[in-house]
Protein backbone atom coordinates (compact mmCIF):
# COMPACT_ATOMS: atom_id res chain seq x y z
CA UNK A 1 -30.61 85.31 88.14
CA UNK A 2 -29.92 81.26 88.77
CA UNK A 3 -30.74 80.77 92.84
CA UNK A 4 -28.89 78.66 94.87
CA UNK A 5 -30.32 75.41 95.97
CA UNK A 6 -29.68 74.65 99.74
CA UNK A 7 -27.96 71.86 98.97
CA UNK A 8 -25.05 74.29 97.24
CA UNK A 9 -24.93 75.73 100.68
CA UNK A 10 -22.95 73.39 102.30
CA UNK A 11 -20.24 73.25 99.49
CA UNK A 12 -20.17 77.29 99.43
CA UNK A 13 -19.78 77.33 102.83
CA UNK A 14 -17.21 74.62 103.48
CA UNK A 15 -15.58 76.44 100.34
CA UNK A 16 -15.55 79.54 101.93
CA UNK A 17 -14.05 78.21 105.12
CA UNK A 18 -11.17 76.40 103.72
CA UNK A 19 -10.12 79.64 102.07
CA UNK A 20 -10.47 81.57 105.48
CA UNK A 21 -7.88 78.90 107.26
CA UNK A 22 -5.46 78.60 104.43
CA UNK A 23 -4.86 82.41 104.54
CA UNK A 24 -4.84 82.56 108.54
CA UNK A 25 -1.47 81.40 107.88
CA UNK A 26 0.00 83.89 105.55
CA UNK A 27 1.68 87.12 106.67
CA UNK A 28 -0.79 90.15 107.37
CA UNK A 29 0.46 91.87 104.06
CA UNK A 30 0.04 88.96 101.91
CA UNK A 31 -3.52 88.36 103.31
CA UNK A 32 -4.13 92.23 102.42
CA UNK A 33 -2.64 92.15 98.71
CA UNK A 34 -4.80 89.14 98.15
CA UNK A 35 -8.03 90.63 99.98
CA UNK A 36 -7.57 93.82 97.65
CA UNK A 37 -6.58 92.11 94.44
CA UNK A 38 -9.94 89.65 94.67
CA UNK A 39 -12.05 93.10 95.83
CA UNK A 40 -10.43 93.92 92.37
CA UNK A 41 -11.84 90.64 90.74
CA UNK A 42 -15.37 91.33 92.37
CA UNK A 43 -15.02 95.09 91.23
CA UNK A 44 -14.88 93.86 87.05
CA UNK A 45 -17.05 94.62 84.29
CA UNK A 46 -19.70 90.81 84.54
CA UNK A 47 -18.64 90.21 81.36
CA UNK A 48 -14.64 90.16 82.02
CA UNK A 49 -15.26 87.98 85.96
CA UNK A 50 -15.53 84.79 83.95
CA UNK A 51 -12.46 84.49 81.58
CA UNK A 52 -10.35 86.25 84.03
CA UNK A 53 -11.68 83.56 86.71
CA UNK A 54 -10.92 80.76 84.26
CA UNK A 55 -7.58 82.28 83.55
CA UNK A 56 -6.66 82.69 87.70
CA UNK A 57 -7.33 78.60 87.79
CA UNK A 58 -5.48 77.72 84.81
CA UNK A 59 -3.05 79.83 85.96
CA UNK A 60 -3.47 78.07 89.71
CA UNK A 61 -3.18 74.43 88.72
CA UNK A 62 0.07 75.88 86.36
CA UNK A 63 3.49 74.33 87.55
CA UNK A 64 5.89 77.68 88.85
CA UNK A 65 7.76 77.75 85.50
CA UNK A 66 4.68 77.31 83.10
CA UNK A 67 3.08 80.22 85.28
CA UNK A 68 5.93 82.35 85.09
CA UNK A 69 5.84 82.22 81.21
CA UNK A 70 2.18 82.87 80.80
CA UNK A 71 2.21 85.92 82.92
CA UNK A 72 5.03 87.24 80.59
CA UNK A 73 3.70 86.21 77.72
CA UNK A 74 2.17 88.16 74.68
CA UNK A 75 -1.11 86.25 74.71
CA UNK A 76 -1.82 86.99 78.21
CA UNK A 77 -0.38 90.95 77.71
CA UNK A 78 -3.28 90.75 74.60
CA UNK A 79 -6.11 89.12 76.57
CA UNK A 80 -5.99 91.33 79.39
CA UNK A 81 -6.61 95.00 80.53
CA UNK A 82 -3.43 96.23 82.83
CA UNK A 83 -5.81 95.86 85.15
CA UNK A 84 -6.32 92.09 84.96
CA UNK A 85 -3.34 91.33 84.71
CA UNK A 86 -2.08 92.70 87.86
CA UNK A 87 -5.28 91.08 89.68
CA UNK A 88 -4.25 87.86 88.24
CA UNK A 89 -0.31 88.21 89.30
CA UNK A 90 -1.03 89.23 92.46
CA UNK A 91 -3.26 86.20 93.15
CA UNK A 92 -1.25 83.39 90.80
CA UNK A 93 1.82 84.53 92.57
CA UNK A 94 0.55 84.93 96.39
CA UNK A 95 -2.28 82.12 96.60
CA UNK A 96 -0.98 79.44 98.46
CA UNK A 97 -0.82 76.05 96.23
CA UNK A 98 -3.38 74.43 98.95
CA UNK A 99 -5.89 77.52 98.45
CA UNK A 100 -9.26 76.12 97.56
CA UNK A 101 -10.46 77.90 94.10
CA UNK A 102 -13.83 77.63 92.75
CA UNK A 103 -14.06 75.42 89.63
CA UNK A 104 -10.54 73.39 90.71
């Protein structure tokens, strides 16, 4: 398993807290959906964590319209379990624009 150098701490952690404040200011049930939904992420097969991860910041940095039309697409219905998918609409469609991702 790759370790983290201490100097990734700061950037994790600063990460981390930037996250925390940007959801302080959604309503309780949209901070639950997305707390569930990346439990959900967390939850996946190793294997499936990266491409769907890739796929939620694509999906992140997307214009509304362009996002719309990939989650309704066939490519996305073919790339993902039922599963995925709803993990990645819940989060494409409830993370707040400002939310920091990892790998933006």
């Amino acid at each position: 398993f790759p370790t983290r150098r201490s100097s990734d701490l700061p950037a994790a952690r600063d990460r981390i807290f930037g996250q925390s404040q940007v959801l302080k200011g959604l309503p309780v049930e949209q901070q639950a959906l997305i707390s569930r939904q990346f439990q959900g992420f967390n939850q996946l097969p190793v294997d499936r964590r990266w491409p769907v991860g890739q796929e939620l910041v694509r999906l992140h940095r997307m214009p509304q319209e362009e996002r719309a039309a990939r989650l309704e697409s066939e490519d996305f219905a073919a790339r993902y379990s039922p599963a995925e998918q709803q993990i990645l609409k819940d989060l494409a469609l409830n993370l707040p624009p400002e939310y920091p991702l990892a790998g933006r």
